[in-house]
C-alpha atoms as a PDB file:
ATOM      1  CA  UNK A   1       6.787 -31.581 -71.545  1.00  0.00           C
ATOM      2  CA  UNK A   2       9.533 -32.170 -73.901  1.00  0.00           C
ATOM      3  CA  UNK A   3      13.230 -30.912 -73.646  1.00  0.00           C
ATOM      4  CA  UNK A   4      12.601 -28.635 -76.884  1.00  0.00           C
ATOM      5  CA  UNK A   5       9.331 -27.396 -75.208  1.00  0.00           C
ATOM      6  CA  UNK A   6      11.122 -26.862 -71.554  1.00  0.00           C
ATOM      7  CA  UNK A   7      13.774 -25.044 -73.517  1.00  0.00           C
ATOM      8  CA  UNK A   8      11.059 -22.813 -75.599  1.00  0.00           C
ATOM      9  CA  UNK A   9       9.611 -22.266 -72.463  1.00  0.00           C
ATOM     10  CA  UNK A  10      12.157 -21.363 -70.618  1.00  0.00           C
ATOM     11  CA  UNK A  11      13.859 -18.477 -72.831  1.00  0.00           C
ATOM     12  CA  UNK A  12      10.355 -17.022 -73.093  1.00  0.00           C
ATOM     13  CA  UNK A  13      10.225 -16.633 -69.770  1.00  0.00           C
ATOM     14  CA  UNK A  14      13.557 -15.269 -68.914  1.00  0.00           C
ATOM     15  CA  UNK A  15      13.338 -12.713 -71.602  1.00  0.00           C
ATOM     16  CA  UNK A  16      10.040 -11.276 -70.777  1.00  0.00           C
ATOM     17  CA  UNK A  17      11.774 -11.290 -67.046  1.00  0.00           C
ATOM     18  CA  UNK A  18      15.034  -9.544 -68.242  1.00  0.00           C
ATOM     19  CA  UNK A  19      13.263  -6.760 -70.648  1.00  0.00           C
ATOM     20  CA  UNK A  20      10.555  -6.107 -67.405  1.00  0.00           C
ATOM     21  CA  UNK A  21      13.845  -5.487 -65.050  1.00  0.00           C
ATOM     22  CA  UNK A  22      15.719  -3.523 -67.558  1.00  0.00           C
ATOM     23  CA  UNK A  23      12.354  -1.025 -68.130  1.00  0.00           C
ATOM     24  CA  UNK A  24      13.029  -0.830 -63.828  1.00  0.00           C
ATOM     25  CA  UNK A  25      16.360  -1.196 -63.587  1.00  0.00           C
ATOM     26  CA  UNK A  26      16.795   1.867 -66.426  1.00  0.00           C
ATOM     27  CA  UNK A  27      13.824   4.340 -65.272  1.00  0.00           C
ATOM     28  CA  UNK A  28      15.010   4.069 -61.692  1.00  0.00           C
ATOM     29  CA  UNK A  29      18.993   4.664 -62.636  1.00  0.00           C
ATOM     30  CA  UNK A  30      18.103   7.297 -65.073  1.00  0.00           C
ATOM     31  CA  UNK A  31      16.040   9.222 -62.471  1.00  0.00           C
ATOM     32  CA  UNK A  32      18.808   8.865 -60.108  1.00  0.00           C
ATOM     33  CA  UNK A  33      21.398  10.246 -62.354  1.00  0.00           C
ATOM     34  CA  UNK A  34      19.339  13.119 -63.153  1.00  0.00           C
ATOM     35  CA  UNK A  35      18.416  13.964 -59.430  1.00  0.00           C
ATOM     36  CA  UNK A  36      21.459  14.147 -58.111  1.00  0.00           C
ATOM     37  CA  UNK A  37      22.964  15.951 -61.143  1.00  0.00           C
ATOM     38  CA  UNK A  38      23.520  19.700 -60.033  1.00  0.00           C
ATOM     39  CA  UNK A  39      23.353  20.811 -64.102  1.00  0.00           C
ATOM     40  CA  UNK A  40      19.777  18.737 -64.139  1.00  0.00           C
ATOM     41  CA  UNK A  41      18.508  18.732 -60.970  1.00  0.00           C
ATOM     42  CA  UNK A  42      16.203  21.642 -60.971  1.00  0.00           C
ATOM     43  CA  UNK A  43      14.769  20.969 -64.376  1.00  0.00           C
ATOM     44  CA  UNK A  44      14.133  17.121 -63.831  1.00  0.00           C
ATOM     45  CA  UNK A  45      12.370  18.214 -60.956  1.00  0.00           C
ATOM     46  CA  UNK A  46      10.646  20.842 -62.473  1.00  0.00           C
ATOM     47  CA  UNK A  47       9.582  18.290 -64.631  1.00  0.00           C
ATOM     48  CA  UNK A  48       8.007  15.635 -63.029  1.00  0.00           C
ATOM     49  CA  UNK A  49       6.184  17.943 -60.323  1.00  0.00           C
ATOM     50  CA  UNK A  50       4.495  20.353 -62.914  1.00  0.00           C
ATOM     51  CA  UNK A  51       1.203  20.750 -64.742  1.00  0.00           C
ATOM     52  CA  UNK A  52       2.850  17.906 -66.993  1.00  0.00           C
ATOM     53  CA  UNK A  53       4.596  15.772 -64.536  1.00  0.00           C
ATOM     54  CA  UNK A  54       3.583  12.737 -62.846  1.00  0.00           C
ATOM     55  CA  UNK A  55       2.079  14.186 -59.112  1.00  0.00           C
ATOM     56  CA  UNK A  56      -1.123  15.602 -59.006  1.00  0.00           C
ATOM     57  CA  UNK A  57      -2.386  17.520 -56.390  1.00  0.00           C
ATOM     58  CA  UNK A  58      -3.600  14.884 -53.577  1.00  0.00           C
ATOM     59  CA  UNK A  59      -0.460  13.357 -54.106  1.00  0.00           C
ATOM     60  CA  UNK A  60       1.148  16.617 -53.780  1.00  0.00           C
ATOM     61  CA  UNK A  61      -1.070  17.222 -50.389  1.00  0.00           C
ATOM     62  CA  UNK A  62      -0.620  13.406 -49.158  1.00  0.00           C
ATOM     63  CA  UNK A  63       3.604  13.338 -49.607  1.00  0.00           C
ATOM     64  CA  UNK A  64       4.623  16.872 -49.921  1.00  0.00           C
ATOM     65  CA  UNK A  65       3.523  18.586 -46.825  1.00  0.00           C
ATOM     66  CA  UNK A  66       6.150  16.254 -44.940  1.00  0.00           C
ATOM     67  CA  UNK A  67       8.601  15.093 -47.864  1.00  0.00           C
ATOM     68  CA  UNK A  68      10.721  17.355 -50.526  1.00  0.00           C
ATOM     69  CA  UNK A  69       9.959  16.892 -54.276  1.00  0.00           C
ATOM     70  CA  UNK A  70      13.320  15.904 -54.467  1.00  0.00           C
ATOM     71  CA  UNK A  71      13.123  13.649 -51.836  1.00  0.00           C
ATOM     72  CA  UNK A  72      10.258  11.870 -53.036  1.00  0.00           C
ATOM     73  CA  UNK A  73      11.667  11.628 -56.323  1.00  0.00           C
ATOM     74  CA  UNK A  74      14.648   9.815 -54.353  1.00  0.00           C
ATOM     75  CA  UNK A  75      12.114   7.350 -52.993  1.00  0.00           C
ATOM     76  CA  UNK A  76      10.806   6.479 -56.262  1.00  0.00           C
ATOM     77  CA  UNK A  77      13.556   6.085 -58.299  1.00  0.00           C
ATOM     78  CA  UNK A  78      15.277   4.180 -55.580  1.00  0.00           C
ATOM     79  CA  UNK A  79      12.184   1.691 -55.210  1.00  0.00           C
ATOM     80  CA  UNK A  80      12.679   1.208 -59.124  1.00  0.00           C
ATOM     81  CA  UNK A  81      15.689   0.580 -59.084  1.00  0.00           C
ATOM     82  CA  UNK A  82      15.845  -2.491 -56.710  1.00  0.00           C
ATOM     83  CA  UNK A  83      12.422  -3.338 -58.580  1.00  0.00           C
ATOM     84  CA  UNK A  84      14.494  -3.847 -61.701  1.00  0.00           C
ATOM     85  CA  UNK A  85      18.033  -5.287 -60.226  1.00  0.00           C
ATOM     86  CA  UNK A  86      16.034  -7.993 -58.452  1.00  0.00           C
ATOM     87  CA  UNK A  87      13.858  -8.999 -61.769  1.00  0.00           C
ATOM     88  CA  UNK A  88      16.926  -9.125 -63.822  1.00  0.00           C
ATOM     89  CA  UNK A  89      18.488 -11.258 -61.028  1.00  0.00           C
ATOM     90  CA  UNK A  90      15.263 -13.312 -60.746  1.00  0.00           C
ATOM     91  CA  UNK A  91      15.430 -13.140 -56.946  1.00  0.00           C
ATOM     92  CA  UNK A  92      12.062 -12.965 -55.219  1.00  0.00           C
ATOM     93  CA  UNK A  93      10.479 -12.796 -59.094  1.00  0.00           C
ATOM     94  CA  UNK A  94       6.587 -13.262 -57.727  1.00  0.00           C
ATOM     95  CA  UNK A  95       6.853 -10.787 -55.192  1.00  0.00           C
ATOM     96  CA  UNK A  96       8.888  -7.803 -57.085  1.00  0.00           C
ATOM     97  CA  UNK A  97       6.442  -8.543 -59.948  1.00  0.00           C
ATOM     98  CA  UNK A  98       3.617  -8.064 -57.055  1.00  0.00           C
ATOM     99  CA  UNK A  99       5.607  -4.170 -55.966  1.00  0.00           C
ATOM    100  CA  UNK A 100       6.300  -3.643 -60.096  1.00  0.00           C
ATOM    101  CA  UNK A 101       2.565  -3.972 -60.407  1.00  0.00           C
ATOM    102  CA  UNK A 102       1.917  -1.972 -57.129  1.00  0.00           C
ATOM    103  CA  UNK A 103       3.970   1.203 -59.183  1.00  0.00           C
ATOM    104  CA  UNK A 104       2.309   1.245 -61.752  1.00  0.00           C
ATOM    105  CA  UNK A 105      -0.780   1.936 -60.372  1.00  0.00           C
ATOM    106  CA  UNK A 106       0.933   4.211 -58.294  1.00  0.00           C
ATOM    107  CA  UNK A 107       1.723   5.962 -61.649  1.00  0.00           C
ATOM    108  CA  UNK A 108      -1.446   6.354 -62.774  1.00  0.00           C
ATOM    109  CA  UNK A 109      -3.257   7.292 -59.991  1.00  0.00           C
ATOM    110  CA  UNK A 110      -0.899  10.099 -59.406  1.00  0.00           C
ATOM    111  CA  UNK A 111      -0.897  11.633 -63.163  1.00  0.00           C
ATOM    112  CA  UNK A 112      -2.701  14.809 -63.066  1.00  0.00           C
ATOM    113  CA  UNK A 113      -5.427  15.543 -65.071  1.00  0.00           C
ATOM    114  CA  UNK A 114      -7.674  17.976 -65.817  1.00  0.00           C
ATOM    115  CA  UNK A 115     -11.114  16.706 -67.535  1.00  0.00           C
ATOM    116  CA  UNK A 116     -13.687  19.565 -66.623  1.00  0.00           C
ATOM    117  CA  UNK A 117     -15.465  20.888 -69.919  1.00  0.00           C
ATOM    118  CA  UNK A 118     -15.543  24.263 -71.400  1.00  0.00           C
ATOM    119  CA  UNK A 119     -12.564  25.238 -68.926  1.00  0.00           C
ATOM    120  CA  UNK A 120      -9.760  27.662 -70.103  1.00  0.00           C
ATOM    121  CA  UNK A 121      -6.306  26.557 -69.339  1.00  0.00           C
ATOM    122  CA  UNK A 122      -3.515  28.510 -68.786  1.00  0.00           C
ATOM    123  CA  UNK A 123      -0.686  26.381 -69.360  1.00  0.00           C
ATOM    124  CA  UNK A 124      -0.193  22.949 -71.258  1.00  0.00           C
ATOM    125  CA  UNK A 125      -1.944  20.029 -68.750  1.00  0.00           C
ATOM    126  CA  UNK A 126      -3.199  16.473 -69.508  1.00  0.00           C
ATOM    127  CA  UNK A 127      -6.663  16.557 -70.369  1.00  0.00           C
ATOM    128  CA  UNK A 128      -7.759  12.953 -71.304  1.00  0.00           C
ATOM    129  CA  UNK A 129      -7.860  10.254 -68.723  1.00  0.00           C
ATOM    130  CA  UNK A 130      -4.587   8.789 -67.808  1.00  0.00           C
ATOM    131  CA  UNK A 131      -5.764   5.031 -68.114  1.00  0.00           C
ATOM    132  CA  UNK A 132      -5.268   6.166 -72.159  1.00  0.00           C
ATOM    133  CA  UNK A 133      -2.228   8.515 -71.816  1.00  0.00           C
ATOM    134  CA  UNK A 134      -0.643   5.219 -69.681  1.00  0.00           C
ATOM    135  CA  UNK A 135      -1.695   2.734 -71.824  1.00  0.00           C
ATOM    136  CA  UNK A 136       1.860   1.517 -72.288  1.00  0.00           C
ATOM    137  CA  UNK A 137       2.636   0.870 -68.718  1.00  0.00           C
ATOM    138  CA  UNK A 138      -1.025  -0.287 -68.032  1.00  0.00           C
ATOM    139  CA  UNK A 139      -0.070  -2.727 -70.637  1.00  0.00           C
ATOM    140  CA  UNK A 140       2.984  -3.939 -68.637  1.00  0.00           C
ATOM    141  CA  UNK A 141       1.395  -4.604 -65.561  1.00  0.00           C
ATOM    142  CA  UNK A 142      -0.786  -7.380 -67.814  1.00  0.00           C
ATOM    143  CA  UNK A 143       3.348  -8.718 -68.191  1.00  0.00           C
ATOM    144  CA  UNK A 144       4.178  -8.409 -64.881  1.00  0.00           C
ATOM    145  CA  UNK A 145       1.207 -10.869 -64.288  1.00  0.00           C
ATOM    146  CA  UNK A 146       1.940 -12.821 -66.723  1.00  0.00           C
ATOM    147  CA  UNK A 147       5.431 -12.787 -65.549  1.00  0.00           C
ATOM    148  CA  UNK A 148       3.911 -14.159 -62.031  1.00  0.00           C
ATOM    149  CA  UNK A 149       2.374 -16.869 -63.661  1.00  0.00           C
ATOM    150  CA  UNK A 150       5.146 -18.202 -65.646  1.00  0.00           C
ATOM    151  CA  UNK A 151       7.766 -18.002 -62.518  1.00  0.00           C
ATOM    152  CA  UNK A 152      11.393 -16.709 -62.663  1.00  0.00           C
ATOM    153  CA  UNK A 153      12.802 -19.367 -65.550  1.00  0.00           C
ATOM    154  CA  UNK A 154      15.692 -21.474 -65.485  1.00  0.00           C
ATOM    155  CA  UNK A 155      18.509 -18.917 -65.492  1.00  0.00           C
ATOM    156  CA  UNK A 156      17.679 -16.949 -62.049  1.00  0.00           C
ATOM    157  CA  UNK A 157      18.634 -16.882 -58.315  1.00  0.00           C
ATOM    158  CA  UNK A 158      14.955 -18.036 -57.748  1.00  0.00           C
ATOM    159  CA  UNK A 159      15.600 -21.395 -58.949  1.00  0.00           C
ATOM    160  CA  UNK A 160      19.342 -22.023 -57.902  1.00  0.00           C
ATOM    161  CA  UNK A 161      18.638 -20.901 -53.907  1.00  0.00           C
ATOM    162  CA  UNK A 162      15.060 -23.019 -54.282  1.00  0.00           C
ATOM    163  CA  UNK A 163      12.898 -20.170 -53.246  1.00  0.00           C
ATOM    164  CA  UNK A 164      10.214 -20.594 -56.051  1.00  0.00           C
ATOM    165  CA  UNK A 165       8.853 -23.890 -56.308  1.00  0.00           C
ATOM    166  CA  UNK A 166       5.433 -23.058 -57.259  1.00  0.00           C
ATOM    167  CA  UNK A 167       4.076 -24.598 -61.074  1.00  0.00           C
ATOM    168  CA  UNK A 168       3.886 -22.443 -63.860  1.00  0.00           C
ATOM    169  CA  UNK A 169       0.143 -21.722 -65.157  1.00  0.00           C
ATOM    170  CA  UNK A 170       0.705 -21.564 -68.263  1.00  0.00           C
ATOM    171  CA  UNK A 171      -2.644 -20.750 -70.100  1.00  0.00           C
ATOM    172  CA  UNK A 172      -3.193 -17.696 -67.578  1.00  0.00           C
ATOM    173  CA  UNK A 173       0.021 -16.516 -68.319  1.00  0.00           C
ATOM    174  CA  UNK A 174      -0.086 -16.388 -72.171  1.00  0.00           C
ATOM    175  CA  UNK A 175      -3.524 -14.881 -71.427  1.00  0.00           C
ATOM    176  CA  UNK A 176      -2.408 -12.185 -69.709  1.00  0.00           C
ATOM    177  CA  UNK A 177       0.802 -11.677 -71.917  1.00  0.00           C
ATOM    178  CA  UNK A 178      -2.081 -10.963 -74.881  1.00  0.00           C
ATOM    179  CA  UNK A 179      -4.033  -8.801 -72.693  1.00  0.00           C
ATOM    180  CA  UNK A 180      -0.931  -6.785 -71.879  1.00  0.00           C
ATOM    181  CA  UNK A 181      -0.352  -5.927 -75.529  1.00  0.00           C
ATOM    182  CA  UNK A 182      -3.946  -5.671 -76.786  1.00  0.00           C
ATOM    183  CA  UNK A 183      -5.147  -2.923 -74.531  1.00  0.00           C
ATOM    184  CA  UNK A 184      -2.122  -0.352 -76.041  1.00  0.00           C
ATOM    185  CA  UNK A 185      -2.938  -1.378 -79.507  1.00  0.00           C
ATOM    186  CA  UNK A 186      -6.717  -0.534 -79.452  1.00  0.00           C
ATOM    187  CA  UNK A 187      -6.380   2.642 -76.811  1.00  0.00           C
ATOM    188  CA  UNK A 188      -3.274   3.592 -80.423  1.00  0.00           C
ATOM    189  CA  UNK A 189      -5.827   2.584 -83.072  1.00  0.00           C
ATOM    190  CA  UNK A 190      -8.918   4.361 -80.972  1.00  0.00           C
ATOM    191  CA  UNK A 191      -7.692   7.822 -79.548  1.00  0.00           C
ATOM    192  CA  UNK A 192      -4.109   7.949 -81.434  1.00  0.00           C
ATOM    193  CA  UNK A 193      -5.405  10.913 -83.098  1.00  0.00           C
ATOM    194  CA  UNK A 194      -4.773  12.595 -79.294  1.00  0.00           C
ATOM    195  CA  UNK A 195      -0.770  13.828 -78.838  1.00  0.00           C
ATOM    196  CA  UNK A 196      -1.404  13.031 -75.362  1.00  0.00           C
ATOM    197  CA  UNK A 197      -1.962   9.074 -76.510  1.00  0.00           C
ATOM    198  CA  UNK A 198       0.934   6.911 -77.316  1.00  0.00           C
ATOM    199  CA  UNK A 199       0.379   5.571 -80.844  1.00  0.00           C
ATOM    200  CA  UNK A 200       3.742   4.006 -81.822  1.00  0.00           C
ATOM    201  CA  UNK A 201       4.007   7.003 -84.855  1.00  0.00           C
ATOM    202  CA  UNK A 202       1.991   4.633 -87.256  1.00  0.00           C
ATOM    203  CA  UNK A 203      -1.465   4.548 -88.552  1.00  0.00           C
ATOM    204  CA  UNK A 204      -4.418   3.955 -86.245  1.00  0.00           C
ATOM    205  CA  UNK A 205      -5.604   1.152 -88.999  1.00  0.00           C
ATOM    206  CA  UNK A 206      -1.979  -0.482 -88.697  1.00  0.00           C
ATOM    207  CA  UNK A 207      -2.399  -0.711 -84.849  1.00  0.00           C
ATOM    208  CA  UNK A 208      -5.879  -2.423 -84.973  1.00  0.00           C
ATOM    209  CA  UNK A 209      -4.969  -4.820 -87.765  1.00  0.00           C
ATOM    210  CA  UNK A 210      -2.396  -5.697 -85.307  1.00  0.00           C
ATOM    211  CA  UNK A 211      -4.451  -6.069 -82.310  1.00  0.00           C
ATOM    212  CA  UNK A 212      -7.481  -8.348 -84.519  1.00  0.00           C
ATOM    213  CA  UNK A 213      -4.436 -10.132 -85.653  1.00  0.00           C
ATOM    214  CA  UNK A 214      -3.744 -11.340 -82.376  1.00  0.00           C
ATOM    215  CA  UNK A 215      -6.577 -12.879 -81.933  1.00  0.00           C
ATOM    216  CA  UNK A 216      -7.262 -14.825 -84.736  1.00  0.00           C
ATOM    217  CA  UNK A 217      -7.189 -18.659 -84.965  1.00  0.00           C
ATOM    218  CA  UNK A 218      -4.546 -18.976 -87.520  1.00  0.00           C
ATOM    219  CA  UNK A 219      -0.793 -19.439 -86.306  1.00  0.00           C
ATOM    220  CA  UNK A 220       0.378 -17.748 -89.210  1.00  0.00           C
ATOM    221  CA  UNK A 221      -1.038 -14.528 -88.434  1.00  0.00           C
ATOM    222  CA  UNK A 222      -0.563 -14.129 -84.937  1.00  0.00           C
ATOM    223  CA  UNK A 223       3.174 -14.869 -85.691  1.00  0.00           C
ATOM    224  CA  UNK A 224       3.191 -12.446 -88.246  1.00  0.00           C
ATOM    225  CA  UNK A 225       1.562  -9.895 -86.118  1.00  0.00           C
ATOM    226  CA  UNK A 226       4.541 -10.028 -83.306  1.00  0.00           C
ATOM    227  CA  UNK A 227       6.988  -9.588 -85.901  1.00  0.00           C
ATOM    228  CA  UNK A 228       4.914  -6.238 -87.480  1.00  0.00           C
ATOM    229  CA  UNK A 229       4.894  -5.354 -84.113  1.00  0.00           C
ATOM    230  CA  UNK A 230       8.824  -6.021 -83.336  1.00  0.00           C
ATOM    231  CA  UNK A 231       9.418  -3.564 -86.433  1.00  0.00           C
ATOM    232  CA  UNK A 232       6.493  -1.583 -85.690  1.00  0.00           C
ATOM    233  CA  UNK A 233       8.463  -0.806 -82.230  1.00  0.00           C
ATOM    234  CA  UNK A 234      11.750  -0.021 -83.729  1.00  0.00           C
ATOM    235  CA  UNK A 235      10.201   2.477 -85.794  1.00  0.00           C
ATOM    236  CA  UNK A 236       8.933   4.208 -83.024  1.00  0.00           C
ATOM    237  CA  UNK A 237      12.391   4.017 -81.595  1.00  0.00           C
ATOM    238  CA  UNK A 238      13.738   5.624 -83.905  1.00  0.00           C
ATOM    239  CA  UNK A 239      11.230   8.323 -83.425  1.00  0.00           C
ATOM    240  CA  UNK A 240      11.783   8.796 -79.451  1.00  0.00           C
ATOM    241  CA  UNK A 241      15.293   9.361 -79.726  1.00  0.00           C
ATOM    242  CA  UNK A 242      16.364  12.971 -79.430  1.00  0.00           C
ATOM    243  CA  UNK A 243      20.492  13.655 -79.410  1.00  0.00           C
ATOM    244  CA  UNK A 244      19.779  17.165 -78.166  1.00  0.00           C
ATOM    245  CA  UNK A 245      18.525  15.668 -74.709  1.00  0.00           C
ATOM    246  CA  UNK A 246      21.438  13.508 -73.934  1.00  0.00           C
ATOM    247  CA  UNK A 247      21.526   9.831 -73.172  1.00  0.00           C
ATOM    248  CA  UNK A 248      19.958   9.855 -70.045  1.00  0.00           C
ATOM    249  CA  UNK A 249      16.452  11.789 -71.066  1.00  0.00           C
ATOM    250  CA  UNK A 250      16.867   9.318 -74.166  1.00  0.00           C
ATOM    251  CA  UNK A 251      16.954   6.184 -71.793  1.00  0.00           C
ATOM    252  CA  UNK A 252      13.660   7.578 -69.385  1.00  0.00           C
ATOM    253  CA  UNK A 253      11.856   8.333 -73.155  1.00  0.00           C
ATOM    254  CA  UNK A 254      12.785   4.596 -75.214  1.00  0.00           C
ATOM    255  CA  UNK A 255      12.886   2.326 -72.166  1.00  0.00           C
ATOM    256  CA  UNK A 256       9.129   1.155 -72.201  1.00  0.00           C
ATOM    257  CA  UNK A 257      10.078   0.425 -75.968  1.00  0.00           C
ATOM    258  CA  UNK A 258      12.192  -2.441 -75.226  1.00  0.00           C
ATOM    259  CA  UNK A 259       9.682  -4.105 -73.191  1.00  0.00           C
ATOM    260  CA  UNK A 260       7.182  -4.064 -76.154  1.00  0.00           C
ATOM    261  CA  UNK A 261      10.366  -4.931 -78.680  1.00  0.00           C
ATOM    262  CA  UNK A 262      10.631  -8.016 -76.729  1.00  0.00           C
ATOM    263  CA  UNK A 263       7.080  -8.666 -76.462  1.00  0.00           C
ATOM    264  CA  UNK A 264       6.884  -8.675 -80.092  1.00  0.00           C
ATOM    265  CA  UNK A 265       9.885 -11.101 -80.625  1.00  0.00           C
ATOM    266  CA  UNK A 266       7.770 -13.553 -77.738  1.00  0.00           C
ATOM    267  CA  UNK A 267       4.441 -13.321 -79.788  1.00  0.00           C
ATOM    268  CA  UNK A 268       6.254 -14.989 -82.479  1.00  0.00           C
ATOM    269  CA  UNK A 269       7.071 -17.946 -80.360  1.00  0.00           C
ATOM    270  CA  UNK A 270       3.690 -18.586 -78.362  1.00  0.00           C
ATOM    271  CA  UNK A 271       0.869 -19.792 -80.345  1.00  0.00           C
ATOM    272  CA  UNK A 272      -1.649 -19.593 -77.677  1.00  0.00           C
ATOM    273  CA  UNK A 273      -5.131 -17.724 -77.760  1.00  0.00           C
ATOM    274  CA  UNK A 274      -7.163 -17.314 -74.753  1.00  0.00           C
ATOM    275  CA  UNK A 275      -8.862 -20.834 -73.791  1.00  0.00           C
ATOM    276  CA  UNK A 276      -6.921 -23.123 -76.376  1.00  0.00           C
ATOM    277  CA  UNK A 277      -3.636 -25.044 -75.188  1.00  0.00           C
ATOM    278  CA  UNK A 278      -0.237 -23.466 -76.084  1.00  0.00           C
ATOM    279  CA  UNK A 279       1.803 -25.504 -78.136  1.00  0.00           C
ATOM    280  CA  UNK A 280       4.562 -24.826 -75.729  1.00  0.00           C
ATOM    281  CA  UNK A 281       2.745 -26.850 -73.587  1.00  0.00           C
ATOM    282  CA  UNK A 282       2.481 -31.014 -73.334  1.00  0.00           C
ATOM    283  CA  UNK A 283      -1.286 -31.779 -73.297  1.00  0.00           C
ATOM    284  CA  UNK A 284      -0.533 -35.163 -71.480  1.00  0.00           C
ATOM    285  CA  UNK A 285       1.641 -33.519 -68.488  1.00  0.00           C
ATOM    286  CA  UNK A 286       1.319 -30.664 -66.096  1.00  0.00           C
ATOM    287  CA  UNK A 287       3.695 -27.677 -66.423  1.00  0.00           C
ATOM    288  CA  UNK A 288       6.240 -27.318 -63.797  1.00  0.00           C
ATOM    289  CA  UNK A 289       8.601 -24.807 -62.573  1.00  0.00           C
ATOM    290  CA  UNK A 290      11.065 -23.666 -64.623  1.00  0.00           C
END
């Protein structure tokens, strides 16, 4: 691989590690702040354990009957936390992307939901399946593989101490990077008509121009579709932020939208599609760590 390639490489890979830690790193210190708070204590909590919070009721049965709400919350946010501070440090990157993927799925097996037809309901509740009311974080767990693939980069504890010294599969890893971003773009363009379905604030035809875009065989395009989607993102941004709510409800609401920011700014640098060889890659050598 060539020194401009390595270099490509390598900056693609530490900023898709830094924006996956800060989306950690931020939830878990937000949640934190918030819990211990006395003025926003009650309210977070009210929050996250009601009809339109994130435990539903086996959850509630399996953790509650032996833990506080509060308590729990503590738990989680703590678990995020060190989840981000040790992808942004690029310590043990493999195995925290391994736990980041592990809450996640957490996530979205504890989201309640109610699906039964013809049922009268009482007070606000989600009512489509969470795999599309998640589709943003189901999107980042396609990163966080990708993010396993690729290794910690140069710039991380992982490569000065010598604990990661396994090669970087490169064509999985762009693979999975497209995968990540794809499924939000078509659940958007599909079911954004639902408020309960994340649809970046722009048209549904926008959002699956974008994700054909990707996948077309022209460079071009699929450079100009990261940097739609860059703008596309800041847009929604813009959107998310409320001044009323104060920075740390801000920080829980936009911090998923740096992740896909990034991911847009990425796409314009990797001009892989699935099965082809990324020009970031040297078809005569092997990729190794980096």
């Amino acid at each position: 691989m060539s020194v401009y390639r390595q270099i490509k490489l390598g900056l693609v890979t530490t900023t898709l590690r830094l924006c996956l830690g800060f989306y950690f790193f931020a939830g878990g210190i937000a949640s934190l702040y918030l819990a211990l708070n006395t003025s926003t204590q009650l309210n977070f909590i009210q929050s996250l354990i009601g009809s339109m919070g994130v435990i539903n009721r086996f959850i509630n049965q399996l953790f509650l009957n032996w833990l506080s709400p509060w308590a729990l919350i503590m738990i989680c946010a703590s678990a995020s936390t060190i989840i981000g501070l040790a992808l942004l440090t690029g310590i043990f990157t493999r195995l925290v992307c391994s736990a980041g993927i592990c809450a996640l799925m957490l996530q979205w097996f504890a989201l309640p939901v109610l699906t039964i037809p013809h049922t009268f309901i009482p007070s606000p509740c989600y009512t489509i399946p969470a795999s599309l009311i998640l589709s943003l974080q189901l999107g980042c767990i396609g990163f966080l593989i990708c993010q396993c693939r690729l290794g910690p980069g140069p710039i991380a504890l992982d490569r000065y101490l010598g604990f990661d010294k396994k090669p970087t599969n490169l064509t999985s890893a762009i693979l999975w990077l497209r995968l990540g971003i794809s499924y939000p773009l078509l659940v958007g363009a599909l079911f954004g008509w639902h408020l309960q379905v994340p649809n970046f604030d722009v048209s549904p035809w926008l959002l699956l121009t974008l994700f054909i875009t990707l996948y077309l065989p022209w460079q071009p395009f699929r450079r100009l579709a990261g940097g739609l989607l860059t703008l596309v993102v800041v847009w929604w941004m813009s959107h998310l932020v409320t001044p009323e709510l104060g920075f740390w409800h801000n920080l829980l609401s936009i911090k998923i939208t740096f992740v896909y920011f990034f991911i847009g700014l990425i796409l314009t640098h990797v001009t892989q599609t699935p099965g082809s060889i990324s020009s970031l890659q040297s078809n005569s050598l092997p990729t190794r760590v980096v």
